[in-house]
Protein backbone atom coordinates (compact mmCIF):
# COMPACT_ATOMS: atom_id res chain seq x y z
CA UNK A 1 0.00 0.00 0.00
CA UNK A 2 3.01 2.47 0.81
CA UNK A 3 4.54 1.81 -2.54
CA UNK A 4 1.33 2.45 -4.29
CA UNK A 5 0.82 5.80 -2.71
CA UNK A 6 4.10 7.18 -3.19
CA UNK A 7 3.62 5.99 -6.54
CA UNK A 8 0.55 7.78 -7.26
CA UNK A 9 1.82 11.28 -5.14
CA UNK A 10 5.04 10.69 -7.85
CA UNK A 11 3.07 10.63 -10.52
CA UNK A 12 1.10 13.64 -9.49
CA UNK A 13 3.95 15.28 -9.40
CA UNK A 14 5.42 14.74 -12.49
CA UNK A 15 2.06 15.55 -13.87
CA UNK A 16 1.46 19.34 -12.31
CA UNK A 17 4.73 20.00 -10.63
CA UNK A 18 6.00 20.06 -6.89
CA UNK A 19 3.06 19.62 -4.21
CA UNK A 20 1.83 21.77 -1.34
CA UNK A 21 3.40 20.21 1.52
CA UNK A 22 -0.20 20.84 2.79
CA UNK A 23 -1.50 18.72 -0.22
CA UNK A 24 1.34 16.01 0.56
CA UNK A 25 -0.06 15.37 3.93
CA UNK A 26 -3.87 15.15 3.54
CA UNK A 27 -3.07 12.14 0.91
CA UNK A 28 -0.16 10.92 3.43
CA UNK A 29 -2.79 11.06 6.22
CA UNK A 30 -6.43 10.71 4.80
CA UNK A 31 -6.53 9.68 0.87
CA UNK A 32 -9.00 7.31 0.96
CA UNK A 33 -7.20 4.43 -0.93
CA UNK A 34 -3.72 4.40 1.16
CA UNK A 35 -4.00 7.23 3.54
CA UNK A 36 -2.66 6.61 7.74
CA UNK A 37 -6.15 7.03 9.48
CA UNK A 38 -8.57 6.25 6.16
CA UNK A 39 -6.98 3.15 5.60
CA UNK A 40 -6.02 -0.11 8.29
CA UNK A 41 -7.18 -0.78 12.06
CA UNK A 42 -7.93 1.53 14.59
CA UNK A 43 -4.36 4.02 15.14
CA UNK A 44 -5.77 5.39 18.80
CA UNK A 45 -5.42 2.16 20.46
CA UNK A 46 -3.39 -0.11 23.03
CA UNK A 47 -2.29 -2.07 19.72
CA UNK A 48 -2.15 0.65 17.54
CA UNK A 49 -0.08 3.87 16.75
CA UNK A 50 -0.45 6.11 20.02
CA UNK A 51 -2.90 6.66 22.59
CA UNK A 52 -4.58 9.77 23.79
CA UNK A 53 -6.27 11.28 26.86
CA UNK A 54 -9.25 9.52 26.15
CA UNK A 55 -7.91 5.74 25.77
CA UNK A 56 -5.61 6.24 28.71
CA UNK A 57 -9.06 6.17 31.07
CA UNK A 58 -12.36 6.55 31.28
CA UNK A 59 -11.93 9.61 33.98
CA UNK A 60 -10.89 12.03 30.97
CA UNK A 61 -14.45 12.06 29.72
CA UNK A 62 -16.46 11.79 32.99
CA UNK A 63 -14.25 14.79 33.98
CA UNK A 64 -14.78 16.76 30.75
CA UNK A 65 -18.22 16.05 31.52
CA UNK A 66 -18.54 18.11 34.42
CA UNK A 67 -17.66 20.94 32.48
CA UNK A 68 -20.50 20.38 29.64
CA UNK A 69 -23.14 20.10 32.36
CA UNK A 70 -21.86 23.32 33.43
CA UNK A 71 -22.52 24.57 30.00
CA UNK A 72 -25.95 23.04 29.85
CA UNK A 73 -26.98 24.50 32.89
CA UNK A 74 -25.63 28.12 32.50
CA UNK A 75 -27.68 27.39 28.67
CA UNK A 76 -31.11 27.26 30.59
CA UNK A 77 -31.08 23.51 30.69
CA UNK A 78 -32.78 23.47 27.06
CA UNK A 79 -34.41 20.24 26.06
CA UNK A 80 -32.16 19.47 23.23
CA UNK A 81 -28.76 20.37 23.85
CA UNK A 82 -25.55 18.83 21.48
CA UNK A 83 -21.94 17.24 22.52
CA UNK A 84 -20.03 16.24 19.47
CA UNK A 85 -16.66 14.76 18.97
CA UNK A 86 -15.07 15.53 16.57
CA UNK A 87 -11.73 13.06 15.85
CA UNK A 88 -13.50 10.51 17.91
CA UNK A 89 -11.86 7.20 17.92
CA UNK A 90 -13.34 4.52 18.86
CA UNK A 91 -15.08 6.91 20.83
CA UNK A 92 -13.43 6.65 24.09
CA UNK A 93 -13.92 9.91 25.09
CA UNK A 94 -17.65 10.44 23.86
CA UNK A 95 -18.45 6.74 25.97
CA UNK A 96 -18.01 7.91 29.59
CA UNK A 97 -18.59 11.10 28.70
CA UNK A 98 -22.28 10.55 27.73
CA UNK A 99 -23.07 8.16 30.57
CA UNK A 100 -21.45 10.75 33.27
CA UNK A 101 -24.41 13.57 31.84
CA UNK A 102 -27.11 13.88 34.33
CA UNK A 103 -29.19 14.65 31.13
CA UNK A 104 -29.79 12.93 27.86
CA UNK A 105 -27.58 14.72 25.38
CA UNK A 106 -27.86 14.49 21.24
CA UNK A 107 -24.67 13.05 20.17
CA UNK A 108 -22.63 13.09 17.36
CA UNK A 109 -19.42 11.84 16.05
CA UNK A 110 -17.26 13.44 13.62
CA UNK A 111 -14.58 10.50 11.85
CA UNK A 112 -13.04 9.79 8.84
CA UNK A 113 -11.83 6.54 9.54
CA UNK A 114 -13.66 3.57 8.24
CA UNK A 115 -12.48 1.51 11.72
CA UNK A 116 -13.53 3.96 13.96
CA UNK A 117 -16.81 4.20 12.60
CA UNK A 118 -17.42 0.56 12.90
CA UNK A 119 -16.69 0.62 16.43
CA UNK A 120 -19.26 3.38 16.84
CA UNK A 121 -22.07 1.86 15.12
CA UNK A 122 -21.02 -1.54 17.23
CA UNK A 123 -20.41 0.71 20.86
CA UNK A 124 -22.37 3.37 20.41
CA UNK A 125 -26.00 3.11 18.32
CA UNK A 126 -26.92 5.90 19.90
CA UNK A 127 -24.39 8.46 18.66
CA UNK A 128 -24.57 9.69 14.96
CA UNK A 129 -21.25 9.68 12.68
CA UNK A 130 -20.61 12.41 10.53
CA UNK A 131 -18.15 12.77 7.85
CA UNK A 132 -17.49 16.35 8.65
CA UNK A 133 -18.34 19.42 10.67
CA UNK A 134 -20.43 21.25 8.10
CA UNK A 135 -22.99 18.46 8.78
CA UNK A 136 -24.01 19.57 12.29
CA UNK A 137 -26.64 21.60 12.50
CA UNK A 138 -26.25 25.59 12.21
CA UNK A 139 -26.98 27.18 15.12
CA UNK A 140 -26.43 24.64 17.83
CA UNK A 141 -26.76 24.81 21.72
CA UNK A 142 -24.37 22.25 23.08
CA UNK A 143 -20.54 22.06 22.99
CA UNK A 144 -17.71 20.07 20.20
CA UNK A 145 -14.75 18.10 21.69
CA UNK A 146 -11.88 17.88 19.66
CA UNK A 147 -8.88 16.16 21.10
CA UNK A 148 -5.71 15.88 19.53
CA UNK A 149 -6.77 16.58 16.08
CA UNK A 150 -5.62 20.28 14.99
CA UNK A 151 -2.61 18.60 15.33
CA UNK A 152 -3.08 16.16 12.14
CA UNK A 153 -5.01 18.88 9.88
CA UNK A 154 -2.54 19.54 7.01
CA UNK A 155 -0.05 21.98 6.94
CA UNK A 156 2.36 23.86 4.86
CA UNK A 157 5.63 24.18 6.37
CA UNK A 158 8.10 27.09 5.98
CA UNK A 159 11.75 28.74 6.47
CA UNK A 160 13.13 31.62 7.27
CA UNK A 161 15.54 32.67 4.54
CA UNK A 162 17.54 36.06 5.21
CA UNK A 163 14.59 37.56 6.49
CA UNK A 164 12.10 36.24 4.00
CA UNK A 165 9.87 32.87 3.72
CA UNK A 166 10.42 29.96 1.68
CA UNK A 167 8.17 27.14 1.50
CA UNK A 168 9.23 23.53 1.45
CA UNK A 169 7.19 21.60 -0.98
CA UNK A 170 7.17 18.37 -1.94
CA UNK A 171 9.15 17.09 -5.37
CA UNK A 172 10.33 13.66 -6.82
CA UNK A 173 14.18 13.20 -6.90
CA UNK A 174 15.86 9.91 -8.82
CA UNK A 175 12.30 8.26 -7.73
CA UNK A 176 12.16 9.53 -3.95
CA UNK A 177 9.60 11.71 -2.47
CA UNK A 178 11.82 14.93 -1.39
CA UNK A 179 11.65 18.67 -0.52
CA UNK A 180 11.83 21.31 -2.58
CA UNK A 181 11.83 25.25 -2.02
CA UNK A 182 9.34 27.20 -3.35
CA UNK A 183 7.98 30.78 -2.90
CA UNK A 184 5.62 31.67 -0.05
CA UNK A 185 1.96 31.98 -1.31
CA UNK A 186 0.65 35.25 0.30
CA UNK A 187 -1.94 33.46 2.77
CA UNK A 188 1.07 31.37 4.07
CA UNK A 189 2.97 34.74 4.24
CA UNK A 190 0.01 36.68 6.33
CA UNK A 191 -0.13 33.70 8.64
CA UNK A 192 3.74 33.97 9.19
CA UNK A 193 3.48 37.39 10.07
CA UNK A 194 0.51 37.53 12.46
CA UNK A 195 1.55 34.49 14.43
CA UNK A 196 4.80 33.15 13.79
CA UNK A 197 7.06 34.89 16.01
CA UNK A 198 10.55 36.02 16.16
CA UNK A 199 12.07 32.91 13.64
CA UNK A 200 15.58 32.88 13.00
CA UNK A 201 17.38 32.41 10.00
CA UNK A 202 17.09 28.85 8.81
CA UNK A 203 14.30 28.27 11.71
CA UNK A 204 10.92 26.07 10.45
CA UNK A 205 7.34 27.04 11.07
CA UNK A 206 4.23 24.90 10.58
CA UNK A 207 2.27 26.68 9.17
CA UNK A 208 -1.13 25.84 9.95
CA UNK A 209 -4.20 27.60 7.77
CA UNK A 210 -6.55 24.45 8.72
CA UNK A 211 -6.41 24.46 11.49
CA UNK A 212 -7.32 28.17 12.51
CA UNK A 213 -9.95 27.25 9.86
CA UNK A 214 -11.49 24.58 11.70
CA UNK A 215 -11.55 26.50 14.50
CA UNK A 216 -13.26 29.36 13.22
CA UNK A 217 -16.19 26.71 11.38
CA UNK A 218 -16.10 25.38 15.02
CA UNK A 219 -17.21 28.80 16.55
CA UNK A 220 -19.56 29.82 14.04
CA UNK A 221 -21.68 26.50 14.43
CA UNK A 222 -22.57 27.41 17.94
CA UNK A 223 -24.62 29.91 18.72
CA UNK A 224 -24.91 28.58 22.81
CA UNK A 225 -22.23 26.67 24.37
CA UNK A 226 -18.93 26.03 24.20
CA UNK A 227 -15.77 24.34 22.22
CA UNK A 228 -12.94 22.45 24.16
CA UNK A 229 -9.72 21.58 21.68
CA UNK A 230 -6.85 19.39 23.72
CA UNK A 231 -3.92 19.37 21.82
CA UNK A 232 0.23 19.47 22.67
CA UNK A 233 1.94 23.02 21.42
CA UNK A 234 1.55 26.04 23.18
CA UNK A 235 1.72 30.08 22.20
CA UNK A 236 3.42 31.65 19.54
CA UNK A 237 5.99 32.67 22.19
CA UNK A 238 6.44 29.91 24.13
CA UNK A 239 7.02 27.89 21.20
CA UNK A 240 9.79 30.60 19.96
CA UNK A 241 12.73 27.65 21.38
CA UNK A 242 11.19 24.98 19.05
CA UNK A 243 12.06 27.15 15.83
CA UNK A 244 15.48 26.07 14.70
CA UNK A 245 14.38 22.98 13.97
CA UNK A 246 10.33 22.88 13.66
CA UNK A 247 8.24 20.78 15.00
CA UNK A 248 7.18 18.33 12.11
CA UNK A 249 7.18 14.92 13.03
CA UNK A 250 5.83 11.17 12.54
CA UNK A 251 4.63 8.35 15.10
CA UNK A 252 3.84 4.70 14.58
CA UNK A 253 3.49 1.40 17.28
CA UNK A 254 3.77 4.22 20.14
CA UNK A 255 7.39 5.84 18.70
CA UNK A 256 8.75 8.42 16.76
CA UNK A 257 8.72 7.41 13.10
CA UNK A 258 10.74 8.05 10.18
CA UNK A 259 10.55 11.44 8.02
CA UNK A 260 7.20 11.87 6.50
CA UNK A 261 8.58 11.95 3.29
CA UNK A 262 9.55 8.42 3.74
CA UNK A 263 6.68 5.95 4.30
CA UNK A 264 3.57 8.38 3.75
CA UNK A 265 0.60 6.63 4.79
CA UNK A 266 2.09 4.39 7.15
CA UNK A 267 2.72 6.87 9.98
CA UNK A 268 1.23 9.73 11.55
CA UNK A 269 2.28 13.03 10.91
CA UNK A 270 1.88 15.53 13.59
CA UNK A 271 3.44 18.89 14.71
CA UNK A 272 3.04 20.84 17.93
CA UNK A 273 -0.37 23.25 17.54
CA UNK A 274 0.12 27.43 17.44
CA UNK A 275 -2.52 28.53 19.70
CA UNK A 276 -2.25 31.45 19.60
CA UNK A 277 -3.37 31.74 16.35
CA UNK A 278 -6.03 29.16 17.55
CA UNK A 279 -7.20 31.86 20.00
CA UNK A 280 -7.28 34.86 17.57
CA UNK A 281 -9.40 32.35 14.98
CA UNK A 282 -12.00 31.97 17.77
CA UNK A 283 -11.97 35.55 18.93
CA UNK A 284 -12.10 36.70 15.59
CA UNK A 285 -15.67 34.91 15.28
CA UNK A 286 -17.15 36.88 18.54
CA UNK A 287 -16.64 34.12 21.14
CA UNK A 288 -14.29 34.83 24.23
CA UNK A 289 -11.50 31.92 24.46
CA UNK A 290 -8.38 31.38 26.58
CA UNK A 291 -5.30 28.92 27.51
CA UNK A 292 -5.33 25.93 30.00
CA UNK A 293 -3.02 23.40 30.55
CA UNK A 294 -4.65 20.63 30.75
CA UNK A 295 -3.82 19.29 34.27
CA UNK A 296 -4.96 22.41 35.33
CA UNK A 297 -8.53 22.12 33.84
CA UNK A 298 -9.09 18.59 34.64
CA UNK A 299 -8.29 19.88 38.58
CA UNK A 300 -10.75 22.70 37.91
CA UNK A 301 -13.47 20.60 36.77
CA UNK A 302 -12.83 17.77 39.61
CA UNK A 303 -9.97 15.18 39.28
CA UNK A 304 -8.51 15.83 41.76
CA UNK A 305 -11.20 15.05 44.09
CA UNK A 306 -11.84 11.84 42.17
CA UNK A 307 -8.41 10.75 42.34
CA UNK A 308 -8.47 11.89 46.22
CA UNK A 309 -12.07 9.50 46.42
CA UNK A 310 -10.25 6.81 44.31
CA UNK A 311 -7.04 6.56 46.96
CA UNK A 312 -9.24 6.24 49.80
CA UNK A 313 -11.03 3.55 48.13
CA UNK A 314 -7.84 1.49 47.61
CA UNK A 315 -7.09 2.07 51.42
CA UNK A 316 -10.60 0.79 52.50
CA UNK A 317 -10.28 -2.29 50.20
CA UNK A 318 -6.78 -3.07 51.39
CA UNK A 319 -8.39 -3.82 54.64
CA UNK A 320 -10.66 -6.67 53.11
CA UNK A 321 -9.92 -9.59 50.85
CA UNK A 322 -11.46 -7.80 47.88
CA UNK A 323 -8.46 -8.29 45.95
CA UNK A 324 -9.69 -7.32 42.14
CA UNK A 325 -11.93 -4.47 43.27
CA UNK A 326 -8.45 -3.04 44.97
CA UNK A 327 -6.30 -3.36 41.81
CA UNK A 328 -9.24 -1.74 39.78
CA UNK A 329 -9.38 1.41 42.18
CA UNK A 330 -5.44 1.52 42.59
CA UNK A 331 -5.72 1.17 38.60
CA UNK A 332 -8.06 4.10 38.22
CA UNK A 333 -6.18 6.39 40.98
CA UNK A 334 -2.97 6.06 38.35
CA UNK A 335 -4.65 6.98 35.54
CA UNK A 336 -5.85 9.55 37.27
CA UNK A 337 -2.07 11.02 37.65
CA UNK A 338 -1.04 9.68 34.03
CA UNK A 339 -3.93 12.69 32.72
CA UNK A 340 -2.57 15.32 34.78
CA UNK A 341 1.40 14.32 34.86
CA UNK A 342 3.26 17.88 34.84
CA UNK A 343 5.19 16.56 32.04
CA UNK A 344 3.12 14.24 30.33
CA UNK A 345 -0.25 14.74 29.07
CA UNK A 346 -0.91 17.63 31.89
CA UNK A 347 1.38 19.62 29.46
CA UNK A 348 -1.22 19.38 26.64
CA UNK A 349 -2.75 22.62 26.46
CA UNK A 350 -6.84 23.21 26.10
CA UNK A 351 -8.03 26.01 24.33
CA UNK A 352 -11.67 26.84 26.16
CA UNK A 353 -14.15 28.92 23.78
CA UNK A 354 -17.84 29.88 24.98
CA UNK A 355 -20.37 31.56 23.39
């Protein structure tokens, strides 16, 4: 399958030139015939590619639902109100998180992959999968979850070049997929300049157009409620340290993965999300929006105290032969600290938006 898609990218290429590196990575990632998460088993799993928040435990979604009954009840409480997932999975974070609401929500799933959305019409019948987010309804009350997926929207990636951009685009060399410079387009340019930050010369951005789109369609579908995106990366300033280099990279089996030139369609490709741009997108639409870290907002909306409820569990069971029920409360009271490790996932940032 890998040799047929770099075959078919080549081809491209020698057909209309050098691609978007942008264009590269939405075939790498989701072309429908070889692509990393439209193609094979299930990549946020145990035995897949990596795992996130939600597959780590079951606590990630009961917490986040705290928050969206918050939402619900500062909304009036309205009969139908909407939680949506967007990225979903298997739908390990929408599971618990529906069965934690003291009300009955209208769910919906947002996922591309053909796996995942076998496991939610065999987990969860009651949810409805979508293809994409312009098939929610307009004007919703209710909130969209998106966790770790700005970070896979495509990208074009550029370098600093004695004080102007270059983009690196993506050309065929003696059969090999490499890159190639090419002048920066004038939308990659204005993004550069609002939200890249001091860059060096020879320092990479990621340059990330979809993703501040997304956000904005995001926003503009809700006209009560709220948006929660968990993703890794940070501000424009704090990632300032990360330039030299960028932040462009690829995971597969739970490890950092060749160049995504190499095997495209066989690995993830990820980079660390700008949010600052992220917040401006939102903002720009009318809704207010700020910056968590994400042990900090699972703390806020009640971890801790579950995690505090969880310990003294283990404590009363070690007094009693219960030997399973123990391990399954010690289990939950370290998953618990695996969400909001200070240098682990507790570094993930979320970006909170309310209207």
């Amino acid at each position: 399958m890998m040799a047929a898609l770099v075959e078919r990218i080549a081809a491209e290429i020698d057909e209309v030139g050098p691609l978007p590196f942008e264009q590269f990575m939405d075939i790498a990632l989701y072309d429908p015939a070889g692509g990393f998460f439209a193609t094979g088993s299930l990549r946020s799993a145990r035995d897949g590619d990596f795992l996130t928040s939600a597959e780590v435990s079951p606590l990630f979604g009961e917490t986040i639902a705290r928050y969206v009954t918050a939402v619900w009840d500062r909304a009036g409480r309205p009969d139908e109100f909407i939680v949506c997932d967007v990225g979903a999975g298997s739908g390990s974070l929408l599971e618990p998180l529906l069965a934690a609401l003291p009300f009955e929500a209208r769910a919906f799933a947002v996922e591309v992959s053909p796996a995942a959305r076998d496991a939610f019409a065999a987990g969860l019948p009651q949810c409805q999968v979508l293809c994409g987010l312009d098939e929610l309804p307009d004007a919703l009350t209710g909130v969209i979850v998106a966790n770790e997926l700005l970070d896979n929207l495509p990208m074009a990636v550029a370098v600093r070049e004695s004080g102007s951009w270059v983009e690196r685009w993506v050309g065929v060399d003696a059969g090999r997929l490499v890159l190639v410079a090419s002048p920066a387009r004038p939308a990659v340019v204005g993004w550069l300049e609002r939200w890249a930050g001091p860059v060096p010369d020879g320092g990479v951005v990621e340059v990330q157009l979809a993703a501040s789109s997304w956000v904005r369609s995001a926003v503009e579908r809700i006209e009560r409620g709220g948006l929660l995106v968990f993703d890794y990366g940070n501000t424009a300033a704090e990632l300032s340290h990360r330039r030299s280099e960028g932040t462009l990279r690829t995971y597969r089996g739970h490890h950092l993965g060749p160049h995504p030139l190499d095997e495209p369609g066989t690995t993830d490709i990820t980079a660390d999300v700008n949010f600052s741009a992220m917040l401006d997108a939102a903002r720009d639409r009318g809704a207010e929006a700020h910056l968590m870290r994400q042990d900090d907002f699972l703390r806020a909306w009640g971890l801790d105290d579950a995690r505090s409820t969880l310990r003294a569990r283990e404590l009363e069971l070690a007094r009693t032969d219960r030997i399973l029920d123990r391990m399954q409360a010690r289990t939950r009271f370290t998953e618990a600290d695996t969400l909001m490790h200070p240098r682990g996932l507790g570094d993930f940032r979320v970006l909170i938006v309310e209207k």
